[in-house]
N, C-alpha and C. Protein backbone atom coordinates (compact mmCIF):
# COMPACT_ATOMS: atom_id res chain seq x y z
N UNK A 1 -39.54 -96.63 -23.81
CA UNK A 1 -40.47 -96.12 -24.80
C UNK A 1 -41.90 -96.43 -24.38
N UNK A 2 -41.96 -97.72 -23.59
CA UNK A 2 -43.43 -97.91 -23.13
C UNK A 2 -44.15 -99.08 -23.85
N UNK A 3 -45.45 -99.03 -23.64
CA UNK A 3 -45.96 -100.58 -24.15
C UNK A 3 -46.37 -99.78 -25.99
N UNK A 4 -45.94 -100.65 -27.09
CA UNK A 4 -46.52 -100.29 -27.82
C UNK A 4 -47.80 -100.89 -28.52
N UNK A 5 -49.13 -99.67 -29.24
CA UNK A 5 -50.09 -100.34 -29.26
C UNK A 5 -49.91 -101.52 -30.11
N UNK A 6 -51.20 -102.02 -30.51
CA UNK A 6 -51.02 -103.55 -30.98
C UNK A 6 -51.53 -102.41 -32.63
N UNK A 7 -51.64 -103.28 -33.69
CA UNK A 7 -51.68 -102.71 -35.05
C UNK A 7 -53.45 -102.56 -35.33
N UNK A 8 -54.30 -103.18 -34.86
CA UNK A 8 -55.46 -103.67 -34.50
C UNK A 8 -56.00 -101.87 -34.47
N UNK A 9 -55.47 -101.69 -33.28
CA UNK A 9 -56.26 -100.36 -32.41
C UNK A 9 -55.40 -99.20 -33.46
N UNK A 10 -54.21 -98.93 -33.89
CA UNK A 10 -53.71 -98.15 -34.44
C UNK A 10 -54.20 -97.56 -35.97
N UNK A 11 -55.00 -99.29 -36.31
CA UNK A 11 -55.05 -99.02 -37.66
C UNK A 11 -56.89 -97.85 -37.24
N UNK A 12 -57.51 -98.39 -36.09
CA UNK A 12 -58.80 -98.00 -35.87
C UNK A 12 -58.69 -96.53 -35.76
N UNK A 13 -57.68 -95.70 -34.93
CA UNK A 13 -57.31 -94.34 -35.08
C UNK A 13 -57.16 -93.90 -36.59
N UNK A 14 -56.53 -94.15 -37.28
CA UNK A 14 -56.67 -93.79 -38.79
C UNK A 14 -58.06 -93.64 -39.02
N UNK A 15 -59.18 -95.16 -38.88
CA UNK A 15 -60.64 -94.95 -39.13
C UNK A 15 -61.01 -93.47 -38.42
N UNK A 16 -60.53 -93.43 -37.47
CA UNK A 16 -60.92 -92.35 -36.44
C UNK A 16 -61.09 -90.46 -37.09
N UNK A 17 -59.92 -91.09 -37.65
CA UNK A 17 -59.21 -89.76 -38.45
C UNK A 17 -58.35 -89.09 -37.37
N UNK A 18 -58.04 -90.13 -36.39
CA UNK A 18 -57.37 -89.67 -35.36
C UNK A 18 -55.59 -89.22 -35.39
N UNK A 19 -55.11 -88.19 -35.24
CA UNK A 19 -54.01 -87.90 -35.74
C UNK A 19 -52.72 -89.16 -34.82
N UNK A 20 -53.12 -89.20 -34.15
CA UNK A 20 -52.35 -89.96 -32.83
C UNK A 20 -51.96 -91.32 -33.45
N UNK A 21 -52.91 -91.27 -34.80
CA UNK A 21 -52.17 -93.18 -35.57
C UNK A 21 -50.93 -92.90 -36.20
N UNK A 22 -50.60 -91.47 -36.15
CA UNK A 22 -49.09 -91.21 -36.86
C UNK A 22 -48.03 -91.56 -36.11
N UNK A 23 -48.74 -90.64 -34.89
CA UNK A 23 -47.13 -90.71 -33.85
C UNK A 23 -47.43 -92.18 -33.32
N UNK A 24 -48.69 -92.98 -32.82
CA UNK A 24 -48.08 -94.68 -33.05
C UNK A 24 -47.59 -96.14 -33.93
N UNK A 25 -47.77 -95.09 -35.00
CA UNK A 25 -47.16 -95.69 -36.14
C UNK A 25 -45.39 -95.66 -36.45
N UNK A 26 -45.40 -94.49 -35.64
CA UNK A 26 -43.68 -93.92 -36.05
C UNK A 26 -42.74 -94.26 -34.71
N UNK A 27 -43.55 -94.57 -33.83
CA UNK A 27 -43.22 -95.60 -32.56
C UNK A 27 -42.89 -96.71 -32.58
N UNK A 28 -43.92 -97.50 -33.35
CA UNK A 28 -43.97 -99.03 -33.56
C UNK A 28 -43.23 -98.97 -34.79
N UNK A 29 -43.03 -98.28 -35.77
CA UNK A 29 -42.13 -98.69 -36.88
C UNK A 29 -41.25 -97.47 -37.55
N UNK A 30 -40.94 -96.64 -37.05
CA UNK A 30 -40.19 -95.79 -37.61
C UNK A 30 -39.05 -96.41 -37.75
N UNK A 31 -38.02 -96.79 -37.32
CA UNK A 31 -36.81 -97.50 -37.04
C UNK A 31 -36.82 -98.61 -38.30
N UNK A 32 -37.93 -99.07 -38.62
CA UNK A 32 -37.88 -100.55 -39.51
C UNK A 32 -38.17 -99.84 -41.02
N UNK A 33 -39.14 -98.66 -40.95
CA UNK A 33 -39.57 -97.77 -41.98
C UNK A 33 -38.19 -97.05 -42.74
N UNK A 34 -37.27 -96.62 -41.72
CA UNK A 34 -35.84 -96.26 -41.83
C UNK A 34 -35.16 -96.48 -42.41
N UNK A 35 -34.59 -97.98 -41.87
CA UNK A 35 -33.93 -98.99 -42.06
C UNK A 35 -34.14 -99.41 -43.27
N UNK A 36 -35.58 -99.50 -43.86
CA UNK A 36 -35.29 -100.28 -45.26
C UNK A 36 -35.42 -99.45 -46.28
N UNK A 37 -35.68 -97.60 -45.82
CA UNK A 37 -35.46 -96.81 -47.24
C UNK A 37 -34.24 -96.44 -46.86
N UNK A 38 -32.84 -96.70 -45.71
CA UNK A 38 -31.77 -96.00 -45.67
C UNK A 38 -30.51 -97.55 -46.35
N UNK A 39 -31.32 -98.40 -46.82
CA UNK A 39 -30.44 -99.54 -47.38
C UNK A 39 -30.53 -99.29 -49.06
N UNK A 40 -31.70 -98.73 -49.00
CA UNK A 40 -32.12 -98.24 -50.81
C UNK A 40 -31.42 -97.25 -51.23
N UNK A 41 -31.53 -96.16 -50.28
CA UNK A 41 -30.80 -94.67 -50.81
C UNK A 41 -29.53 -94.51 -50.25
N UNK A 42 -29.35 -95.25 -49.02
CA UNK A 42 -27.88 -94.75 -48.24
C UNK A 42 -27.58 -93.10 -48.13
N UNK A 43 -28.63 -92.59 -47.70
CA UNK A 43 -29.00 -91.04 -47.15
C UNK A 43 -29.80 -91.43 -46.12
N UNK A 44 -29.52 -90.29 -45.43
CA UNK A 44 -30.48 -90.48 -43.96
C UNK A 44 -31.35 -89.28 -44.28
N UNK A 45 -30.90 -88.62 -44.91
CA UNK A 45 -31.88 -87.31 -44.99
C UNK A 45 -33.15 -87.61 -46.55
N UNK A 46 -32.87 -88.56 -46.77
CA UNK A 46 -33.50 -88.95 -48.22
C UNK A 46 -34.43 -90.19 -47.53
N UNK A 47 -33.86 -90.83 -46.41
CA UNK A 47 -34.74 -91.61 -45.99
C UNK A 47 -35.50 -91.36 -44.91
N UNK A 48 -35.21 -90.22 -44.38
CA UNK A 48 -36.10 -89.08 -43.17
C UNK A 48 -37.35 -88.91 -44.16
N UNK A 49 -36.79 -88.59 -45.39
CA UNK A 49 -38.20 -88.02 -46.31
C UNK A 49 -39.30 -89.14 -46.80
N UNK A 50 -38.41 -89.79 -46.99
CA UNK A 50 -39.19 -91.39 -47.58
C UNK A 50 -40.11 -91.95 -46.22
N UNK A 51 -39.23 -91.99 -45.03
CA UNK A 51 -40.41 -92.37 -43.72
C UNK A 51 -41.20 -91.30 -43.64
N UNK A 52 -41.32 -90.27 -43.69
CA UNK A 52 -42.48 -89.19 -43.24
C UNK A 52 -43.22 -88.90 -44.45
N UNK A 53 -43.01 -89.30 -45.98
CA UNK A 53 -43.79 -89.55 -47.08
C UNK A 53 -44.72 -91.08 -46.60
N UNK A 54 -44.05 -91.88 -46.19
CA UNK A 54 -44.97 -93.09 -45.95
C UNK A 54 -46.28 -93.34 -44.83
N UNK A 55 -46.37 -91.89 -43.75
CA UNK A 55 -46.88 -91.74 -42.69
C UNK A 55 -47.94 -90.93 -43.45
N UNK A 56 -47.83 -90.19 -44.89
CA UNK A 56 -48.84 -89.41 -45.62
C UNK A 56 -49.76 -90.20 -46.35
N UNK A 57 -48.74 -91.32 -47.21
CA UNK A 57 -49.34 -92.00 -47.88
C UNK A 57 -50.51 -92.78 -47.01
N UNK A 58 -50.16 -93.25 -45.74
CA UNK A 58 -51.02 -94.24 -44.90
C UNK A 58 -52.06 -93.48 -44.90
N UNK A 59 -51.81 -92.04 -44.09
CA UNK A 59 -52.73 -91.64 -43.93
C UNK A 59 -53.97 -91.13 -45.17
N UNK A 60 -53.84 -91.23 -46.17
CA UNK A 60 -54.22 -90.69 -47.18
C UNK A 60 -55.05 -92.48 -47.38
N UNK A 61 -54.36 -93.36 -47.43
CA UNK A 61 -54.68 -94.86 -47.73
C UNK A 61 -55.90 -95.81 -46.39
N UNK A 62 -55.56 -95.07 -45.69
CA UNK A 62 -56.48 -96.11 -44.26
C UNK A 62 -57.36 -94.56 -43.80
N UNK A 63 -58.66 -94.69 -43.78
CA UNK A 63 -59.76 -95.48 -45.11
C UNK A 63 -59.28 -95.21 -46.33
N UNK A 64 -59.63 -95.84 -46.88
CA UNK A 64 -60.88 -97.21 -47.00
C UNK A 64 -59.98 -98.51 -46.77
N UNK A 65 -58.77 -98.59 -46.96
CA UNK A 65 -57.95 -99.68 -46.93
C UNK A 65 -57.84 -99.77 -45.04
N UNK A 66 -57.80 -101.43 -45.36
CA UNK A 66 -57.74 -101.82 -43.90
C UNK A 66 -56.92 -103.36 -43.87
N UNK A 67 -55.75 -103.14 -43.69
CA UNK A 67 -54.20 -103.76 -44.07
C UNK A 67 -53.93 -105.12 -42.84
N UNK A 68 -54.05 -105.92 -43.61
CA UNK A 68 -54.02 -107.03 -42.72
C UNK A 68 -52.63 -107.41 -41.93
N UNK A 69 -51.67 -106.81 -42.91
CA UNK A 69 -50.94 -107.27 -42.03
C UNK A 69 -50.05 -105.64 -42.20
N UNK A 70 -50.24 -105.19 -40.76
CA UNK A 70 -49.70 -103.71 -41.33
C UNK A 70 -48.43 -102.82 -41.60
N UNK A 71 -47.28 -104.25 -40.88
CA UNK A 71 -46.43 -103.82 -41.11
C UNK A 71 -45.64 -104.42 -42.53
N UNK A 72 -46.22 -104.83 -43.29
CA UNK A 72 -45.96 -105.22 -44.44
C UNK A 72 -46.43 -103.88 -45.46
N UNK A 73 -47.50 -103.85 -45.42
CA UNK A 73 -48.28 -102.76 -45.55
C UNK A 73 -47.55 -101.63 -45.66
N UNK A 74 -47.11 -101.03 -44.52
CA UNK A 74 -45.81 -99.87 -44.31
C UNK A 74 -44.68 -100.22 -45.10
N UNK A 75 -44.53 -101.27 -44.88
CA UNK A 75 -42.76 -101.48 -45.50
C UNK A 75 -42.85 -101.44 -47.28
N UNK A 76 -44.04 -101.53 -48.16
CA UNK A 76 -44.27 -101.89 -49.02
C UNK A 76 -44.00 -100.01 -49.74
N UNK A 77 -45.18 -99.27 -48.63
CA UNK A 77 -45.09 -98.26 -49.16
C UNK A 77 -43.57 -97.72 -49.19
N UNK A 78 -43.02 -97.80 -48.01
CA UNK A 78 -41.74 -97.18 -47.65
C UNK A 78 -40.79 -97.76 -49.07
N UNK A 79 -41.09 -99.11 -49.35
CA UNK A 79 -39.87 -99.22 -50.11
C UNK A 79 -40.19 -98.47 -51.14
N UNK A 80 -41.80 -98.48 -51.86
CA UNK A 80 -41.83 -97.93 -53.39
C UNK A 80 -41.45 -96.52 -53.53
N UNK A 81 -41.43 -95.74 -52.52
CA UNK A 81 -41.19 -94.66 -52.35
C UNK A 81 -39.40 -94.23 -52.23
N UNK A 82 -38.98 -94.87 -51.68
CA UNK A 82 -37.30 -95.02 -51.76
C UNK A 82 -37.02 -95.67 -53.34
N UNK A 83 -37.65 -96.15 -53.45
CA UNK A 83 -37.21 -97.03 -55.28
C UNK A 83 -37.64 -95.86 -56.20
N UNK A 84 -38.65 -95.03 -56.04
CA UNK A 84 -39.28 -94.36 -56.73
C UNK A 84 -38.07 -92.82 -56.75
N UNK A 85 -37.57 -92.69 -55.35
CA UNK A 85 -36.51 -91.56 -55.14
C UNK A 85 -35.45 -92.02 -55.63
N UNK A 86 -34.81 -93.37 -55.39
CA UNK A 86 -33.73 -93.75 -56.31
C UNK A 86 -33.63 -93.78 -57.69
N UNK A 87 -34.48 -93.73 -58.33
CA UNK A 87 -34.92 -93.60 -59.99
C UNK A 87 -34.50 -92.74 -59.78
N UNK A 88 -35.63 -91.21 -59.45
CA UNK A 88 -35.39 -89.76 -60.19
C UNK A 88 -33.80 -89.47 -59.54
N UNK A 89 -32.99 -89.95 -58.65
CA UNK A 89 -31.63 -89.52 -58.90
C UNK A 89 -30.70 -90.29 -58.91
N UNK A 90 -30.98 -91.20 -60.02
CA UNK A 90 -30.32 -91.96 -60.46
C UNK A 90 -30.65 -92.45 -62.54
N UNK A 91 -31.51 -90.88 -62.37
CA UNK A 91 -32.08 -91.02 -64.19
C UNK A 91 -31.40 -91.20 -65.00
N UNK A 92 -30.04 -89.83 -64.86
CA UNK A 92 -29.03 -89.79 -65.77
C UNK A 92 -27.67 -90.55 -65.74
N UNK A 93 -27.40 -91.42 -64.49
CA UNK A 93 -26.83 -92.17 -64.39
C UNK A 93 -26.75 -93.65 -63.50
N UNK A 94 -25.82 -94.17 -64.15
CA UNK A 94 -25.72 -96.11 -63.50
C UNK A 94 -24.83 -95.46 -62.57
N UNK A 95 -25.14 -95.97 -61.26
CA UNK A 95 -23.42 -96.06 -60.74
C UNK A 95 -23.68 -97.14 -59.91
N UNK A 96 -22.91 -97.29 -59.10
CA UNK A 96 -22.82 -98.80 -58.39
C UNK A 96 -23.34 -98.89 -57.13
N UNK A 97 -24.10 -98.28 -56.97
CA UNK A 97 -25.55 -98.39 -55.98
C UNK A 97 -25.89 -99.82 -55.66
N UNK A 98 -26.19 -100.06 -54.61
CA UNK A 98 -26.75 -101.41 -53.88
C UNK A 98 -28.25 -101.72 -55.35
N UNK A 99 -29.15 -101.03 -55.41
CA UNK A 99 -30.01 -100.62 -55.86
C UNK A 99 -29.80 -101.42 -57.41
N UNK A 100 -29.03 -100.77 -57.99
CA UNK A 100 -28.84 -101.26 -59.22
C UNK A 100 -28.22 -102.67 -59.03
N UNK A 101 -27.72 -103.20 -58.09
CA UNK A 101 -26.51 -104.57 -58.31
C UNK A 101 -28.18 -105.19 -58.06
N UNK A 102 -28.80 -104.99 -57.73
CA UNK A 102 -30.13 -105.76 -57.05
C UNK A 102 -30.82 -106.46 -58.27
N UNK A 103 -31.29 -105.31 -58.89
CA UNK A 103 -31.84 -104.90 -60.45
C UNK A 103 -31.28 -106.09 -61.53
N UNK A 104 -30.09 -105.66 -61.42
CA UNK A 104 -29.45 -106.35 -62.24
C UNK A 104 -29.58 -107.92 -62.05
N UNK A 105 -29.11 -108.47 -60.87
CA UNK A 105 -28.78 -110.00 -60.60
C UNK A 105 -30.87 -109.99 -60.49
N UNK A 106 -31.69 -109.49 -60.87
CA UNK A 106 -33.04 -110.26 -60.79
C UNK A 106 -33.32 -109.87 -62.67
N UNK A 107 -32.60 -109.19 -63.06
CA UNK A 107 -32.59 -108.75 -64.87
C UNK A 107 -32.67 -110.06 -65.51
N UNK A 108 -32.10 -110.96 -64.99
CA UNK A 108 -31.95 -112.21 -65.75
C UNK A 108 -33.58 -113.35 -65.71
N UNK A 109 -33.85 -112.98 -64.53
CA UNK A 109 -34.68 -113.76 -64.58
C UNK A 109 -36.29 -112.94 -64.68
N UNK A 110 -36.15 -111.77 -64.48
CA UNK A 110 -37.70 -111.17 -64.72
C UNK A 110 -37.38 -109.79 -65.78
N UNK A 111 -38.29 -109.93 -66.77
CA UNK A 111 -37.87 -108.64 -68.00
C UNK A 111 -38.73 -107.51 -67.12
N UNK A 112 -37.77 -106.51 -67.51
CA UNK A 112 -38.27 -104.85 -67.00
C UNK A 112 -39.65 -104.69 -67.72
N UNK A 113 -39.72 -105.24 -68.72
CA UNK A 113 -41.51 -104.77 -69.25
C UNK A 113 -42.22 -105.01 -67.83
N UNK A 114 -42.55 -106.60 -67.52
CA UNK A 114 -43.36 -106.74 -66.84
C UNK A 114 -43.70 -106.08 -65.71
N UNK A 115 -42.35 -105.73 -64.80
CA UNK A 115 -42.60 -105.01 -63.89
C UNK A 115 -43.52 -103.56 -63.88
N UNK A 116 -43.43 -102.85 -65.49
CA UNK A 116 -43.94 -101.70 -66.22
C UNK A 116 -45.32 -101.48 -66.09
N UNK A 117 -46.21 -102.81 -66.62
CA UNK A 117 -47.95 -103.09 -66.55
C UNK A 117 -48.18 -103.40 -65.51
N UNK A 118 -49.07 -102.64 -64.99
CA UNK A 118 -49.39 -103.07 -63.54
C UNK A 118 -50.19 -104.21 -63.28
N UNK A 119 -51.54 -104.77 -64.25
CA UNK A 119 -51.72 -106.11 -64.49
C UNK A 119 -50.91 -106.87 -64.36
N UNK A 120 -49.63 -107.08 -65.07
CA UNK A 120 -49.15 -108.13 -65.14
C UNK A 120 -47.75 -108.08 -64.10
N UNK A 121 -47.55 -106.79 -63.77
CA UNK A 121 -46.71 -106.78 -61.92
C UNK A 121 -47.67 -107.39 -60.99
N UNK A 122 -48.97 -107.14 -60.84
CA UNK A 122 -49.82 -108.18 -60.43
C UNK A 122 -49.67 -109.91 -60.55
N UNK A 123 -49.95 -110.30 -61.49
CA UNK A 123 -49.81 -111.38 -61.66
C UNK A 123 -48.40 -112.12 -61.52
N UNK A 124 -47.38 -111.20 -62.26
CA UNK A 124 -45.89 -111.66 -61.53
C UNK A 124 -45.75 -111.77 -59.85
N UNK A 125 -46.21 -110.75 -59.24
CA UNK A 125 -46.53 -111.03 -57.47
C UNK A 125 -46.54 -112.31 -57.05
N UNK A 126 -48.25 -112.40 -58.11
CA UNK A 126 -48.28 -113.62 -57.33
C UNK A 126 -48.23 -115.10 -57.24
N UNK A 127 -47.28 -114.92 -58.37
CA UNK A 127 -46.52 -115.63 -58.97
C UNK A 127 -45.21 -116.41 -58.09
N UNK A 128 -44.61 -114.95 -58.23
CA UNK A 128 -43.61 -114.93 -57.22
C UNK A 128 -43.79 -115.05 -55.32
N UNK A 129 -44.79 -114.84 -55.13
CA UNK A 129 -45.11 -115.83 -53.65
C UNK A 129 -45.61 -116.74 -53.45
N UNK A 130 -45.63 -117.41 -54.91
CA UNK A 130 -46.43 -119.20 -54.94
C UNK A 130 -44.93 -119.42 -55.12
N UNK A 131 -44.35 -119.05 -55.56
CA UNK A 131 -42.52 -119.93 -56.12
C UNK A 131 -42.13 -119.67 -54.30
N UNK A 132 -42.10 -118.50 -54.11
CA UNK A 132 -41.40 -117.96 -52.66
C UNK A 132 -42.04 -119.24 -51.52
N UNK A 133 -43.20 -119.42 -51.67
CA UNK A 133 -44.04 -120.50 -50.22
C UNK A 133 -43.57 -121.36 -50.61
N UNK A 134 -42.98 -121.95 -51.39
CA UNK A 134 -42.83 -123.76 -52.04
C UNK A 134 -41.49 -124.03 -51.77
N UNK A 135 -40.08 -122.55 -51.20
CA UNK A 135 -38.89 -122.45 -50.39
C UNK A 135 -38.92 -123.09 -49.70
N UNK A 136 -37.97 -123.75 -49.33
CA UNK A 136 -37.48 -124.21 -47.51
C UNK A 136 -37.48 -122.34 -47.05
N UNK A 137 -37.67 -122.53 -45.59
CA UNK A 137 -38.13 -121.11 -44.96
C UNK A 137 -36.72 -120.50 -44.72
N UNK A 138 -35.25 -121.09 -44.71
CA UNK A 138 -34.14 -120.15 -44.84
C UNK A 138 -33.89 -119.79 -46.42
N UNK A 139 -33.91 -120.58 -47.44
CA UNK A 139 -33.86 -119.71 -48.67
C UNK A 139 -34.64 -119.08 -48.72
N UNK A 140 -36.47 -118.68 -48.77
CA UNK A 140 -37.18 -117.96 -48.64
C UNK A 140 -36.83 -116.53 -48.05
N UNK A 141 -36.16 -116.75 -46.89
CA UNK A 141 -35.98 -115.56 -45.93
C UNK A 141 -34.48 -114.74 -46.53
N UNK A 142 -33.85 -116.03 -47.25
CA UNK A 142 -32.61 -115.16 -48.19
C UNK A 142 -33.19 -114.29 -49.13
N UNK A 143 -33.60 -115.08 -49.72
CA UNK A 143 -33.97 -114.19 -51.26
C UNK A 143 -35.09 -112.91 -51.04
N UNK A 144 -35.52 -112.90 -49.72
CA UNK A 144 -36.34 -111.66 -49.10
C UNK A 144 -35.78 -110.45 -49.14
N UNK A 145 -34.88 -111.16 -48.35
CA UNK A 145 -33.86 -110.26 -47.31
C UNK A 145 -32.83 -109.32 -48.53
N UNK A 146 -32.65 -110.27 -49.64
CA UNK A 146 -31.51 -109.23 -50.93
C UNK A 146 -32.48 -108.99 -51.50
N UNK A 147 -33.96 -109.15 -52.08
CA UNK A 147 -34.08 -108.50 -53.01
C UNK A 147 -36.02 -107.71 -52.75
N UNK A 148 -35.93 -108.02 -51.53
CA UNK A 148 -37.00 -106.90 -51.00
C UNK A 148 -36.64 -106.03 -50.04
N UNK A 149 -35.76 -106.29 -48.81
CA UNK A 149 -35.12 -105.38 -48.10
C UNK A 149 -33.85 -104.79 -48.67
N UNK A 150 -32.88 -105.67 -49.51
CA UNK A 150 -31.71 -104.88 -50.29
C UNK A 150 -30.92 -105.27 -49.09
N UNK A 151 -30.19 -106.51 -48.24
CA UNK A 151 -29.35 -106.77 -47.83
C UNK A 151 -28.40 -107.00 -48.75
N UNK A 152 -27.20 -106.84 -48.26
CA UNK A 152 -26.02 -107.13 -48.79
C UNK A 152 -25.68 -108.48 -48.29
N UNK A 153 -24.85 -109.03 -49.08
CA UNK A 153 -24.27 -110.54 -48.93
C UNK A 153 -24.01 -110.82 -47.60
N UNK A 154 -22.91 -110.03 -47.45
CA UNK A 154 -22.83 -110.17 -45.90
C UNK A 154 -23.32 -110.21 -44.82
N UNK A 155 -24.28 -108.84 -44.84
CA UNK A 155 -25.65 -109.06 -44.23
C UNK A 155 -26.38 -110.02 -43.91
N UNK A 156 -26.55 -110.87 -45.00
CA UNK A 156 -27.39 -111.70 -44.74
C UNK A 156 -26.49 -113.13 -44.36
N UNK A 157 -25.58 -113.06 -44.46
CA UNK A 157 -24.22 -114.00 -44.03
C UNK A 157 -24.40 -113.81 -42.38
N UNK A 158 -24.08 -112.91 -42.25
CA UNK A 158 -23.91 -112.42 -40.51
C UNK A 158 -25.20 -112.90 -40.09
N UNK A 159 -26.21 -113.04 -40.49
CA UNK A 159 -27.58 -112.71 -39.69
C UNK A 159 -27.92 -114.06 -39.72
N UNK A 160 -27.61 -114.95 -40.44
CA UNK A 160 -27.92 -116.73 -40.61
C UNK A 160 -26.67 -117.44 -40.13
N UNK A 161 -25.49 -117.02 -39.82
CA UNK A 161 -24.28 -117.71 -39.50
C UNK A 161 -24.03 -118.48 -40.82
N UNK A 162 -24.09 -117.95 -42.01
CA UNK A 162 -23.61 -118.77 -43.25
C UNK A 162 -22.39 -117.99 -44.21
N UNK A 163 -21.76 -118.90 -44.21
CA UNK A 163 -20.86 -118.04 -45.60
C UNK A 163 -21.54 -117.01 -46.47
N UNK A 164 -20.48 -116.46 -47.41
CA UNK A 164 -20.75 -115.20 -47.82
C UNK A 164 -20.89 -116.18 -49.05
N UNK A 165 -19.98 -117.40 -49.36
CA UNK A 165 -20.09 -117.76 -50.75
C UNK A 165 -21.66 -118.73 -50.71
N UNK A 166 -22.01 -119.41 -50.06
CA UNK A 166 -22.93 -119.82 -49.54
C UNK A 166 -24.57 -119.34 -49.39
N UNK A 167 -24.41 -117.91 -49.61
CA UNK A 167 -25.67 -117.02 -49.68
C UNK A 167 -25.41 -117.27 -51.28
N UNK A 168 -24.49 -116.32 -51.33
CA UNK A 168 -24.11 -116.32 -53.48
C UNK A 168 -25.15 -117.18 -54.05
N UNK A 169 -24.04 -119.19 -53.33
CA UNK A 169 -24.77 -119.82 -54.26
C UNK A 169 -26.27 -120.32 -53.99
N UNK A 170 -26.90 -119.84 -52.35
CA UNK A 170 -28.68 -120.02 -52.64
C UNK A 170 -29.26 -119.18 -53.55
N UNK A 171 -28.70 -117.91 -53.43
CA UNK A 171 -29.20 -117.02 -53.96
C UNK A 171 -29.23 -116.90 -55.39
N UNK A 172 -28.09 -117.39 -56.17
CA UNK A 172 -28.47 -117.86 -57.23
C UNK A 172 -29.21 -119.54 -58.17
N UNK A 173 -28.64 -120.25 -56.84
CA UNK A 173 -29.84 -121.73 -57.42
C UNK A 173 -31.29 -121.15 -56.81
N UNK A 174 -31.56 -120.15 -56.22
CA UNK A 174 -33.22 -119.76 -56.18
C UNK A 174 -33.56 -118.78 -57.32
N UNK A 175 -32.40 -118.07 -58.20
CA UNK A 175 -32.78 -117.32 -59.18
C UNK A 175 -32.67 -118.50 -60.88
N UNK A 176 -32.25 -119.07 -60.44
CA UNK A 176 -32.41 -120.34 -61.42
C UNK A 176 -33.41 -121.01 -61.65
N UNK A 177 -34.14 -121.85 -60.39
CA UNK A 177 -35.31 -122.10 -60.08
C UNK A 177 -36.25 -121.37 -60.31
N UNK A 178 -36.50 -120.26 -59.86
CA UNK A 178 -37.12 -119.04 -60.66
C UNK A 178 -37.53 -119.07 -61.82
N UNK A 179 -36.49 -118.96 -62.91
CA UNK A 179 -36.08 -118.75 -63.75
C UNK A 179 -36.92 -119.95 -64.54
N UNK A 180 -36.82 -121.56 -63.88
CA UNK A 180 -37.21 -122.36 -64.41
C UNK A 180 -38.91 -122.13 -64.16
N UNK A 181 -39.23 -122.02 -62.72
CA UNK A 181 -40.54 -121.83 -62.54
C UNK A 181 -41.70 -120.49 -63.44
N UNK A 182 -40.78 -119.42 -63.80
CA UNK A 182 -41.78 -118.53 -64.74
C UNK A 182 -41.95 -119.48 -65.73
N UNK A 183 -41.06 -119.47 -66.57
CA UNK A 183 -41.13 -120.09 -67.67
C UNK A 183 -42.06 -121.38 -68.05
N UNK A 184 -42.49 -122.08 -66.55
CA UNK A 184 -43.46 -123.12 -66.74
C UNK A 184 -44.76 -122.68 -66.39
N UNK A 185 -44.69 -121.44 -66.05
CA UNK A 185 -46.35 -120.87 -65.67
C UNK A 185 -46.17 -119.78 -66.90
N UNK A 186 -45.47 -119.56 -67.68
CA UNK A 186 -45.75 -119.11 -69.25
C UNK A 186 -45.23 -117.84 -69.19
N UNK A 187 -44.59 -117.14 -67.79
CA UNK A 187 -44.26 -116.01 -68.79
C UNK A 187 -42.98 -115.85 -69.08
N UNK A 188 -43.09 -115.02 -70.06
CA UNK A 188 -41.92 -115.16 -70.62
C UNK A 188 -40.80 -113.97 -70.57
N UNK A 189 -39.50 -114.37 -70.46
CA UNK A 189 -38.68 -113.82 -69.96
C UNK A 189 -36.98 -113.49 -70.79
């Protein structure tokens, strides 16, 4: 594939209005852009749309935005956009979607209002990456991995060499903790 650019010079083509920050954007991250709207929707053709919606949005977003860290940046858009496609076809019904089991096991500890106001999805953020930094860096990277990328148990079993029951129970003594930590910074749940 070749050397790819660094994020630095890629993001400067966007300043450019240079079209060429697409196709090195979809170089350096198409595959990762993919990957985390084809774990949301489990369509490839739903997540073809979701990566080439996220190459619009950038471009539409850089100027004026200038993304420090850019592949976070990408992955952020990519996911809201796969979450946003999983809603509208998934309006009229629950079914047992990765998506919803996600939803659910974080239902307990954060109410759907909040996520609703964007103020206070704000402030839950950053909330939730003062609780997330104060992790040891393998629970941190668990509770990432299921409920911002949408790994499955196993997944994330295979990828740490840990049991399947063993993720379960970080994953739920960090939604506990959680649970304890909103509640002492006041919001309520």
């Amino acid at each position: 594939m070749g050397n790819l650019m660094e994020d630095s010079a890629i993001i400067e083509l966007y300043f450019a209005r240079n079209e060429d920050a697409l196709v090195q954007t979809k170089n350096k991250y198409g595959m990762l852009l993919k990957s985390i709207s084809m774990r949301i929707l489990h369509s490839i053709e739903d997540a073809d749309e979701c990566e080439n919606d996220t190459y619009l949005k950038t471009w539409n977003a850089i100027p004026p935005q200038r993304p420090d860290v850019f592949s976070a940046f990408l992955s952020k858009i990519v996911r809201n956009l796969s979450l946003d496609r999983y809603d509208m076809m998934h309006a009229d019904k629950r079914g047992n979607a990765q998506v919803g089991v996600l939803l659910d096991e974080l239902a307990e500890v954060i109410a759907d209002d909040k996520a609703g106001n964007s103020q206070e999805a704000r402030e839950l953020s950053e909330i939730l990456n003062k609780f997330l930094s104060d992790q040891k860096e393998l629970t941190r990277k668990i509770f990432v991995r299921r409920y911002y990328f949408g790994y499955n148990i196993s997944e994330i079993a295979d990828k740490y060499s840990l049991s399947e029951s063993k993720v379960k129970m970080t994953l739920l003594r960090t939604r506990n903790k959680l649970k304890d930590y909103l509640e002492k910074e006041g919001v309520t749940i």
